[in-house]
PDB file of N, CA and C in Angstrom:
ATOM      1  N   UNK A   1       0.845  -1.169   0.000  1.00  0.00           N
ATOM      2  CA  UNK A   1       0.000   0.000   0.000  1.00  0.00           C
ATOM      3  C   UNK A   1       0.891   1.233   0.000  1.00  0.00           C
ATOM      4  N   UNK A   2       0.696   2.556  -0.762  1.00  0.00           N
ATOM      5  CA  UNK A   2       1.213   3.345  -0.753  1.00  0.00           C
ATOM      6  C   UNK A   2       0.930   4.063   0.492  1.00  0.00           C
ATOM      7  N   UNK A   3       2.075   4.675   0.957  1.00  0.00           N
ATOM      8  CA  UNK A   3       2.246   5.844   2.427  1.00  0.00           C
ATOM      9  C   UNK A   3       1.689   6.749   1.585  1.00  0.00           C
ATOM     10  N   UNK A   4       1.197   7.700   0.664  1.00  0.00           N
ATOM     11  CA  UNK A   4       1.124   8.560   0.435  1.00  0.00           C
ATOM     12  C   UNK A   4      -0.771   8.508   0.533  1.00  0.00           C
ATOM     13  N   UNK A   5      -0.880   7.406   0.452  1.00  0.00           N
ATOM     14  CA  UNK A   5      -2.656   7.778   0.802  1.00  0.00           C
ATOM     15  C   UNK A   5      -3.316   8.226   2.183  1.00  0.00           C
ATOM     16  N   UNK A   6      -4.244   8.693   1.824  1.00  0.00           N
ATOM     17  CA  UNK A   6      -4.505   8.991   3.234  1.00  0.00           C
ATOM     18  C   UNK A   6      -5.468   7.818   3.789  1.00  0.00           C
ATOM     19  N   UNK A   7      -5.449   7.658   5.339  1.00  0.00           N
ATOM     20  CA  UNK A   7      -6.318   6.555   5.743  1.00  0.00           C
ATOM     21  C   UNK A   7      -7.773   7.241   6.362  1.00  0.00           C
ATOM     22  N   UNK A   8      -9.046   6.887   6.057  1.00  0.00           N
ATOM     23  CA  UNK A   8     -10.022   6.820   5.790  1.00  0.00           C
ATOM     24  C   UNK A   8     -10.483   7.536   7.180  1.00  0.00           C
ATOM     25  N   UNK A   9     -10.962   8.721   7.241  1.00  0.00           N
ATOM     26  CA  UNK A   9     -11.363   9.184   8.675  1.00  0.00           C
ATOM     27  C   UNK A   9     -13.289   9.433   9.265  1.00  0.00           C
ATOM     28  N   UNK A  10     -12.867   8.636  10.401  1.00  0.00           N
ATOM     29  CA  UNK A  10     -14.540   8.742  10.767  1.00  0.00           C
ATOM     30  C   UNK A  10     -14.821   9.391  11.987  1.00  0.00           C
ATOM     31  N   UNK A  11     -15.746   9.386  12.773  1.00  0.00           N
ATOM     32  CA  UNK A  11     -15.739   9.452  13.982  1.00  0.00           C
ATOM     33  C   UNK A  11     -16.783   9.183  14.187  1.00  0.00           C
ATOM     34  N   UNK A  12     -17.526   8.188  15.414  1.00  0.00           N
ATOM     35  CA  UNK A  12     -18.164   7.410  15.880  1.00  0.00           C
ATOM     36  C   UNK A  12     -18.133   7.370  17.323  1.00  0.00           C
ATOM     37  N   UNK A  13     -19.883   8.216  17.302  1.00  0.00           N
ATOM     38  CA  UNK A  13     -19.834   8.451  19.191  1.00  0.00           C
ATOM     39  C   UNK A  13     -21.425   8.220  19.435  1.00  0.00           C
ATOM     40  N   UNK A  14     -21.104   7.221  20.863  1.00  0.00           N
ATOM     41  CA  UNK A  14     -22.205   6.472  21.050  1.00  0.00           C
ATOM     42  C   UNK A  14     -22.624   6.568  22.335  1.00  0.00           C
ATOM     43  N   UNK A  15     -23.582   7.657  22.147  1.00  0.00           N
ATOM     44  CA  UNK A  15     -24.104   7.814  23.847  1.00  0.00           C
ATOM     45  C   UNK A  15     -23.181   8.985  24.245  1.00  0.00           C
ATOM     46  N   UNK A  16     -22.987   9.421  23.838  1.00  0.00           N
ATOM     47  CA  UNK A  16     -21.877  10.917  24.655  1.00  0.00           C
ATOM     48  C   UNK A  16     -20.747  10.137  25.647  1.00  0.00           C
ATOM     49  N   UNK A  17     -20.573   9.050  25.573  1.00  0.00           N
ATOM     50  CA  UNK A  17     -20.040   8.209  26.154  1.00  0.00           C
ATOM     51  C   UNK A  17     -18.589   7.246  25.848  1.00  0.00           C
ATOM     52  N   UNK A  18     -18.897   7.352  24.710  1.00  0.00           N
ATOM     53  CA  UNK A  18     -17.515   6.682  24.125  1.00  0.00           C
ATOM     54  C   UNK A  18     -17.339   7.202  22.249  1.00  0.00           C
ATOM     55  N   UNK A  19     -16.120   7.654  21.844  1.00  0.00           N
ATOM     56  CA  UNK A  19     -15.763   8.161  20.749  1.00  0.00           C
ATOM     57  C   UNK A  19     -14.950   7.071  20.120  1.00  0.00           C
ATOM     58  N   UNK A  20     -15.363   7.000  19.240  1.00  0.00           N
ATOM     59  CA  UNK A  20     -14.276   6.357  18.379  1.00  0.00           C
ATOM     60  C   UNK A  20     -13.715   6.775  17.098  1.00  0.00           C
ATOM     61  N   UNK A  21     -12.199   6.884  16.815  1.00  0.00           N
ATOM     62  CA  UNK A  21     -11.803   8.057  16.213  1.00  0.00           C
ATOM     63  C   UNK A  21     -11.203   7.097  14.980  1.00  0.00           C
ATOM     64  N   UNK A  22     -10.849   7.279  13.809  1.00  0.00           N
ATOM     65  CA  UNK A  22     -10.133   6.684  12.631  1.00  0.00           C
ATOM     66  C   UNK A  22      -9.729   7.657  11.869  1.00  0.00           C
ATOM     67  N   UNK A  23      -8.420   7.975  11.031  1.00  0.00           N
ATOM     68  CA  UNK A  23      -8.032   8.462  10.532  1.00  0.00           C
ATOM     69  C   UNK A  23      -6.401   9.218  11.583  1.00  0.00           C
ATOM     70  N   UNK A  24      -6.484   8.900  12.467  1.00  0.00           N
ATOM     71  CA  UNK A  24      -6.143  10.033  13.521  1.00  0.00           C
ATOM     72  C   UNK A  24      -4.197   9.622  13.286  1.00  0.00           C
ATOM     73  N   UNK A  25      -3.538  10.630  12.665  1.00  0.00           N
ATOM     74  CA  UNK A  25      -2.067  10.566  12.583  1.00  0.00           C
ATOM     75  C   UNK A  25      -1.553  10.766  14.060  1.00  0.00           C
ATOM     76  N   UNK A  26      -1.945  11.338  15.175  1.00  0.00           N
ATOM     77  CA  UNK A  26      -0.902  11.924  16.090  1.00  0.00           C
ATOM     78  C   UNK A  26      -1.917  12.402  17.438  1.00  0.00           C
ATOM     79  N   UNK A  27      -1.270  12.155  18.806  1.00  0.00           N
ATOM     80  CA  UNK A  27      -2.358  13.005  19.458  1.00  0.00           C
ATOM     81  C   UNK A  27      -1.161  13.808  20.578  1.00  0.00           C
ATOM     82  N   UNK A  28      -2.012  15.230  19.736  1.00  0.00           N
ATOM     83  CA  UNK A  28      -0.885  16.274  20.759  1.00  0.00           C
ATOM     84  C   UNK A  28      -0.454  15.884  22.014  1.00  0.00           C
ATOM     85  N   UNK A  29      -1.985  15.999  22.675  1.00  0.00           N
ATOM     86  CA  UNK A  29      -2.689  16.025  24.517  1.00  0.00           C
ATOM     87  C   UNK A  29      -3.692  15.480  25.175  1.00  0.00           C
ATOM     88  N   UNK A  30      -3.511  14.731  25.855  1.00  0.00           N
ATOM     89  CA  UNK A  30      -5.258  14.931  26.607  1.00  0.00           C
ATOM     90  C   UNK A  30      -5.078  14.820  27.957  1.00  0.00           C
ATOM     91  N   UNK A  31      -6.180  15.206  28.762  1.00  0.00           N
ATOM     92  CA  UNK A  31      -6.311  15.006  30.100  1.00  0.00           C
ATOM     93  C   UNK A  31      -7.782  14.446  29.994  1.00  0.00           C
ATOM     94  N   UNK A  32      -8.062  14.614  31.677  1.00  0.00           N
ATOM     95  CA  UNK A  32      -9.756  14.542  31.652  1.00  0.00           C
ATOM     96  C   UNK A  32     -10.630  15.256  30.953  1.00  0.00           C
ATOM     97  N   UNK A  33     -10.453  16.184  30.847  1.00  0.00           N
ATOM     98  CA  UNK A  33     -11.457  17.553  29.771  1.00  0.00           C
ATOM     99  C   UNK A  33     -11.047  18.043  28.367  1.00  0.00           C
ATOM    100  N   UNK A  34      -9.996  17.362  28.205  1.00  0.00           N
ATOM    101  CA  UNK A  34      -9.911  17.474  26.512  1.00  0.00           C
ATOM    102  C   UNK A  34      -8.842  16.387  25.733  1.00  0.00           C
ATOM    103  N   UNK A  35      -8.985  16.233  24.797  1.00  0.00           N
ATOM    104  CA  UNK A  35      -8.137  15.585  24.023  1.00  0.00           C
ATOM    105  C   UNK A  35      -7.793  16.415  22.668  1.00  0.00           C
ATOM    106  N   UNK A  36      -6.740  16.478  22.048  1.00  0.00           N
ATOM    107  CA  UNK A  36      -6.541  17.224  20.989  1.00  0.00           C
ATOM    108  C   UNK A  36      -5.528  15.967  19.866  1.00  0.00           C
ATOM    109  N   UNK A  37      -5.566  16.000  18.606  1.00  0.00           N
ATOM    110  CA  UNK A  37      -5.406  15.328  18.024  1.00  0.00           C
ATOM    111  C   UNK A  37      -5.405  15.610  16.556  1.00  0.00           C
ATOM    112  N   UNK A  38      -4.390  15.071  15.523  1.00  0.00           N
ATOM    113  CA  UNK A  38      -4.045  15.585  14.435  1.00  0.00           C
ATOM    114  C   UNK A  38      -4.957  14.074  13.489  1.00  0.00           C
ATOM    115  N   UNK A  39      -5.677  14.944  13.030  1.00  0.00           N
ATOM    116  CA  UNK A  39      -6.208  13.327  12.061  1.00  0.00           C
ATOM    117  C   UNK A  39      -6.287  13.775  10.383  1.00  0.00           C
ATOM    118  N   UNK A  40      -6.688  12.987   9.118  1.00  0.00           N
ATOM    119  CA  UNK A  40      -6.428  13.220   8.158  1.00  0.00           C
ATOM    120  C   UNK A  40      -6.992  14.651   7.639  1.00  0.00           C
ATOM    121  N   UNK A  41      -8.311  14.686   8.092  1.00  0.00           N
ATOM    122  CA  UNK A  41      -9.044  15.879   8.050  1.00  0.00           C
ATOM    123  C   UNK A  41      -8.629  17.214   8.966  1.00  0.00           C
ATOM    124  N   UNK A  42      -7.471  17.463   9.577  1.00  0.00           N
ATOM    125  CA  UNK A  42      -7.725  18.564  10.470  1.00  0.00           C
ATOM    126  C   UNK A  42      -7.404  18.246  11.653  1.00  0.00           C
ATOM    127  N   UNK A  43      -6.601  19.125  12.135  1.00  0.00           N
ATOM    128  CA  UNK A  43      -6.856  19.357  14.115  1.00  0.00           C
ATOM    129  C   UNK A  43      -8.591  18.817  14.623  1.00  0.00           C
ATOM    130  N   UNK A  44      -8.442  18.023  15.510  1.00  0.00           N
ATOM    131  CA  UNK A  44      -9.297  17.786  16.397  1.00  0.00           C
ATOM    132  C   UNK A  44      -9.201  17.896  17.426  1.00  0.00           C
ATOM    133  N   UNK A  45     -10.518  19.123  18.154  1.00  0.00           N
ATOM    134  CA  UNK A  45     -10.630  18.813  19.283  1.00  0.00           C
ATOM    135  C   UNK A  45     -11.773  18.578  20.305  1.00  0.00           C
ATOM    136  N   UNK A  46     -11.378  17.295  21.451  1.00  0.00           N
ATOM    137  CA  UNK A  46     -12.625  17.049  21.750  1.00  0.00           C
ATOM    138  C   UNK A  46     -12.680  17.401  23.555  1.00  0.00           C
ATOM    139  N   UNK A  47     -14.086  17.683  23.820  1.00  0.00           N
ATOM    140  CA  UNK A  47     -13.895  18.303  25.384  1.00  0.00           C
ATOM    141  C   UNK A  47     -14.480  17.650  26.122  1.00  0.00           C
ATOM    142  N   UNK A  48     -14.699  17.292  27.381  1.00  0.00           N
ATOM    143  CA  UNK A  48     -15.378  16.737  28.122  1.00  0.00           C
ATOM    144  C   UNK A  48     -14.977  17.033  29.631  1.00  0.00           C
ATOM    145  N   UNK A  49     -15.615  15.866  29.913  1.00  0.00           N
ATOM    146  CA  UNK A  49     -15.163  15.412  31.162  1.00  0.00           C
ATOM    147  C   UNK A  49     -15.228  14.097  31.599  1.00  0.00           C
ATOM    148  N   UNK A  50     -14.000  13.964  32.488  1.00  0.00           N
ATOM    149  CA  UNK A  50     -13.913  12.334  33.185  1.00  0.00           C
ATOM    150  C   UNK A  50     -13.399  11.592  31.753  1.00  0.00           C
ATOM    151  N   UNK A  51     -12.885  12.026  30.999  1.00  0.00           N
ATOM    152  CA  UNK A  51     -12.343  11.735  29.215  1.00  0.00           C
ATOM    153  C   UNK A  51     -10.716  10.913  29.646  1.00  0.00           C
ATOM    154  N   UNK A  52     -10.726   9.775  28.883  1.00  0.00           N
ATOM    155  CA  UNK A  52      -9.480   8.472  29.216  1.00  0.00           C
ATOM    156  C   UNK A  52      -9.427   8.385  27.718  1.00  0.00           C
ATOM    157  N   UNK A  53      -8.105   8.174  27.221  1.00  0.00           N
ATOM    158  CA  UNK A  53      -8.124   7.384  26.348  1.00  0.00           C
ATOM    159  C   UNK A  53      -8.036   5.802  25.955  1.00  0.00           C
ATOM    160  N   UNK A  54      -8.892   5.285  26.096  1.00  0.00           N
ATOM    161  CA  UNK A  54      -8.931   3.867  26.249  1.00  0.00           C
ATOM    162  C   UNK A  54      -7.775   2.881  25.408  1.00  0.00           C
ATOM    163  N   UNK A  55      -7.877   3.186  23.924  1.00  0.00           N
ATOM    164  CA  UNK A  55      -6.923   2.848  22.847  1.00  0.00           C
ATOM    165  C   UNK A  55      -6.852   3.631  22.047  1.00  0.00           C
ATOM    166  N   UNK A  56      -5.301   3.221  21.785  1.00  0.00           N
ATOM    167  CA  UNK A  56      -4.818   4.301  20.659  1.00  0.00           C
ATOM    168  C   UNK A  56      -3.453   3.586  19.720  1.00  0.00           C
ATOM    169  N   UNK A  57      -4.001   3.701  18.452  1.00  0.00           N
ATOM    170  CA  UNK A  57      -3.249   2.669  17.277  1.00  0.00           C
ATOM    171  C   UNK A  57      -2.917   3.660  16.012  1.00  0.00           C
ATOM    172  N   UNK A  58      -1.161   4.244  16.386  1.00  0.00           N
ATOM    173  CA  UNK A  58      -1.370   5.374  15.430  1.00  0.00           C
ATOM    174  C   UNK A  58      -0.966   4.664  14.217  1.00  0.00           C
ATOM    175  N   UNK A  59      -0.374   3.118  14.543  1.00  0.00           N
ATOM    176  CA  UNK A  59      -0.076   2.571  13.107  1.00  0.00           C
ATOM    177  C   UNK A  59      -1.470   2.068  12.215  1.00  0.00           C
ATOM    178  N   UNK A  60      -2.432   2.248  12.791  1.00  0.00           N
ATOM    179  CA  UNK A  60      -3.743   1.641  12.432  1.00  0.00           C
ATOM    180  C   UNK A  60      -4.477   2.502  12.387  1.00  0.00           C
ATOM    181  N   UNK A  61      -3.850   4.004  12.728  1.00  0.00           N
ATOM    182  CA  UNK A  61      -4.563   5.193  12.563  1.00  0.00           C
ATOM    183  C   UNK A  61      -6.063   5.247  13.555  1.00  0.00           C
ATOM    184  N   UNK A  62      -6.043   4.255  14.832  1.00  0.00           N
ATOM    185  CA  UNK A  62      -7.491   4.823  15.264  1.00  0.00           C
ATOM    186  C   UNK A  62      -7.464   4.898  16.858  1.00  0.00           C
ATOM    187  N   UNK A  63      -7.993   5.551  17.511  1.00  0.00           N
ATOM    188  CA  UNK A  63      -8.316   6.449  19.057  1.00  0.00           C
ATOM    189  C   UNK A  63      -9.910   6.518  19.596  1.00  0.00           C
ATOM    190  N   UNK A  64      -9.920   5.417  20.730  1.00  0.00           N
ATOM    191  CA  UNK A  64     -11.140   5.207  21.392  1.00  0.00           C
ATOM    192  C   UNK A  64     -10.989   6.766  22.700  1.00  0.00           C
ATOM    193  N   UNK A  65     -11.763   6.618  22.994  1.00  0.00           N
ATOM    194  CA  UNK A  65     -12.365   8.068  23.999  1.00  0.00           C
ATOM    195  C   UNK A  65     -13.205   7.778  25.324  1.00  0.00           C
ATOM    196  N   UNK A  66     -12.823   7.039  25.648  1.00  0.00           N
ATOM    197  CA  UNK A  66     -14.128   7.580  26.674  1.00  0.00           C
ATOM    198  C   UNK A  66     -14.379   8.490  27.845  1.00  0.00           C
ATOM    199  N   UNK A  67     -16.006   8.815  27.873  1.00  0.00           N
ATOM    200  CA  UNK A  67     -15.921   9.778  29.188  1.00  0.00           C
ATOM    201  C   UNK A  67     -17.122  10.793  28.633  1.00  0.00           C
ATOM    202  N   UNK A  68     -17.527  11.678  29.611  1.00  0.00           N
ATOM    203  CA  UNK A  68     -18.595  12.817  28.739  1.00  0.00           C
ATOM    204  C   UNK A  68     -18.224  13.351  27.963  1.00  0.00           C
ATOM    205  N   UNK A  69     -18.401  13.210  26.749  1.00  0.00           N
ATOM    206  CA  UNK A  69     -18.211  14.034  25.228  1.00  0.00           C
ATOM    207  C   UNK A  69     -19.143  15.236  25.791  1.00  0.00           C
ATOM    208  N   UNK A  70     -18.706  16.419  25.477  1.00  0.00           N
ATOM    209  CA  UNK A  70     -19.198  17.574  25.049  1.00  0.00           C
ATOM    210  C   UNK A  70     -19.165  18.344  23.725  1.00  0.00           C
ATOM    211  N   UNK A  71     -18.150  18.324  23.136  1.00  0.00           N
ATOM    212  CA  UNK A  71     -18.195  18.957  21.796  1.00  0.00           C
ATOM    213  C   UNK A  71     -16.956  18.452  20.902  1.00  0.00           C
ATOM    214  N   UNK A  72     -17.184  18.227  19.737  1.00  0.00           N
ATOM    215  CA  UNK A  72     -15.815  18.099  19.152  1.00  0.00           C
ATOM    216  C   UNK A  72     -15.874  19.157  17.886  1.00  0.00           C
ATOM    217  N   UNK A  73     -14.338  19.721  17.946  1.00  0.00           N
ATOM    218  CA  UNK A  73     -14.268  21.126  16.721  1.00  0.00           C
ATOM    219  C   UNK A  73     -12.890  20.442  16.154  1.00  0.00           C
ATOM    220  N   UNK A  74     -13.098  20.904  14.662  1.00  0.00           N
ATOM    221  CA  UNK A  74     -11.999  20.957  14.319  1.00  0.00           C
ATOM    222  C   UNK A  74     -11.337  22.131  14.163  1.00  0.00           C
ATOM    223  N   UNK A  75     -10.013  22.214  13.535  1.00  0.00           N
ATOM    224  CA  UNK A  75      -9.186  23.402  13.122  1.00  0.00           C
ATOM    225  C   UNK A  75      -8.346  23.422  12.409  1.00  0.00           C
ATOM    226  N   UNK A  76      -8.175  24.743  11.669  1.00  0.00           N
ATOM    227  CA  UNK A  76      -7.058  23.928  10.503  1.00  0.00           C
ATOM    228  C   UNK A  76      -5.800  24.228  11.356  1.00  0.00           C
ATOM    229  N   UNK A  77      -4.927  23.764  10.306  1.00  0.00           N
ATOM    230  CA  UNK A  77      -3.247  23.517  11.298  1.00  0.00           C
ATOM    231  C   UNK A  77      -3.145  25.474  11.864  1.00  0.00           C
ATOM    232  N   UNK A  78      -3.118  25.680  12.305  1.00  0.00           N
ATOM    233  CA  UNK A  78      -2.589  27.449  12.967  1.00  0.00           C
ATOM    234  C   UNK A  78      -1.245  27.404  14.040  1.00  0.00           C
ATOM    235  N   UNK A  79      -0.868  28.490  14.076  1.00  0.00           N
ATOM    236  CA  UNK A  79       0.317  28.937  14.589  1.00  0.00           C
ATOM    237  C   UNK A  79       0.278  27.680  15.819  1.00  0.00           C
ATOM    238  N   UNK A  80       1.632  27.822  16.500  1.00  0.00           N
ATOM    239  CA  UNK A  80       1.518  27.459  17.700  1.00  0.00           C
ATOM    240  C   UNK A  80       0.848  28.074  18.565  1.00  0.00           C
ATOM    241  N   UNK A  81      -0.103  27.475  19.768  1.00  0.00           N
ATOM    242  CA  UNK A  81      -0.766  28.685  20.937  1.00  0.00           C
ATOM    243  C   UNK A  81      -1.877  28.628  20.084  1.00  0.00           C
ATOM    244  N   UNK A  82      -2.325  28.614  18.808  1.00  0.00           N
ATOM    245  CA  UNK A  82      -3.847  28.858  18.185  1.00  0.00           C
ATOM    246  C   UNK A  82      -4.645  27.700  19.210  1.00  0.00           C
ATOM    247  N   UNK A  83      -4.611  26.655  19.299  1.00  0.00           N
ATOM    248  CA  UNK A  83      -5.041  25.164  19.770  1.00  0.00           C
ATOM    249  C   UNK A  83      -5.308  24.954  21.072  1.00  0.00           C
ATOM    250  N   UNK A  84      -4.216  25.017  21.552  1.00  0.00           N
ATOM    251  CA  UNK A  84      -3.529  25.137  22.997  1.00  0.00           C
ATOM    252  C   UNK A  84      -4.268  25.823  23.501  1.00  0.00           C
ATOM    253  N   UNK A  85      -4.568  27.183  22.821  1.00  0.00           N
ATOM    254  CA  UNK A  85      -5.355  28.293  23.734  1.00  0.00           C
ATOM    255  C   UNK A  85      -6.780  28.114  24.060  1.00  0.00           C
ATOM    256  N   UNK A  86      -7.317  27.774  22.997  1.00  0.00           N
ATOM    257  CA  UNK A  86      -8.676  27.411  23.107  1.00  0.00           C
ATOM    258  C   UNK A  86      -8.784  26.563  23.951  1.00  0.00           C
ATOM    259  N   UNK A  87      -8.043  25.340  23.670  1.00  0.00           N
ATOM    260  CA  UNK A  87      -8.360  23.996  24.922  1.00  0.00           C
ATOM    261  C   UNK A  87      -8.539  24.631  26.240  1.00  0.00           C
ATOM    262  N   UNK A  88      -7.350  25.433  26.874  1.00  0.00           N
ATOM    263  CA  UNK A  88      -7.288  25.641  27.985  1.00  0.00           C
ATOM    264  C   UNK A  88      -7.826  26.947  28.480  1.00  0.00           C
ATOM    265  N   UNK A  89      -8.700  27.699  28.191  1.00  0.00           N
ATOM    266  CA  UNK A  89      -9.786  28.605  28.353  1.00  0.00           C
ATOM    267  C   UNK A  89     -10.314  28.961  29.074  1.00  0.00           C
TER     268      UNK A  89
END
């Protein structure tokens, strides 16, 4: 398979309760109240609370979540501090 394709991005959330992420190249950060994450489509970021990352397969490109989902935004790539700032607000 060529590296140059991109791998197939979804996201799948069931019950505000558990996320399931595909596509996802890299994950900046997370704590309990946010996770941030580079996937094929864009900066992702997701907020909550009581938020774990259960699994995470960056060779398989995919990132389980759980915990209260509150919102997920994306962003395009921006300066350093663009990301960061928002998360921590």
């Amino acid at each position: 398979m060529d590296g140059k394709l991109q791998k197939p991005h979804h996201l799948i959330l069931d019950g505000r309760e558990r996320l399931l992420i595909s596509g996802v190249a890299d994950v900046e950060s997370f704590d309990e109240h946010g996770v941030v994450c580079k996937t094929t489509q864009g900066n992702l970021l997701v907020r909550g609370s009581g938020l774990r990352v259960d699994k995470l397969s960056l060779e398989g490109g995919e990132l389980s979540v759980e915990g209260k989902v509150d919102s997920m935004v994306y962003e395009d790539s921006a300066p350093s501090g663009g990301l960061w700032s928002r998360l921590f607000r």
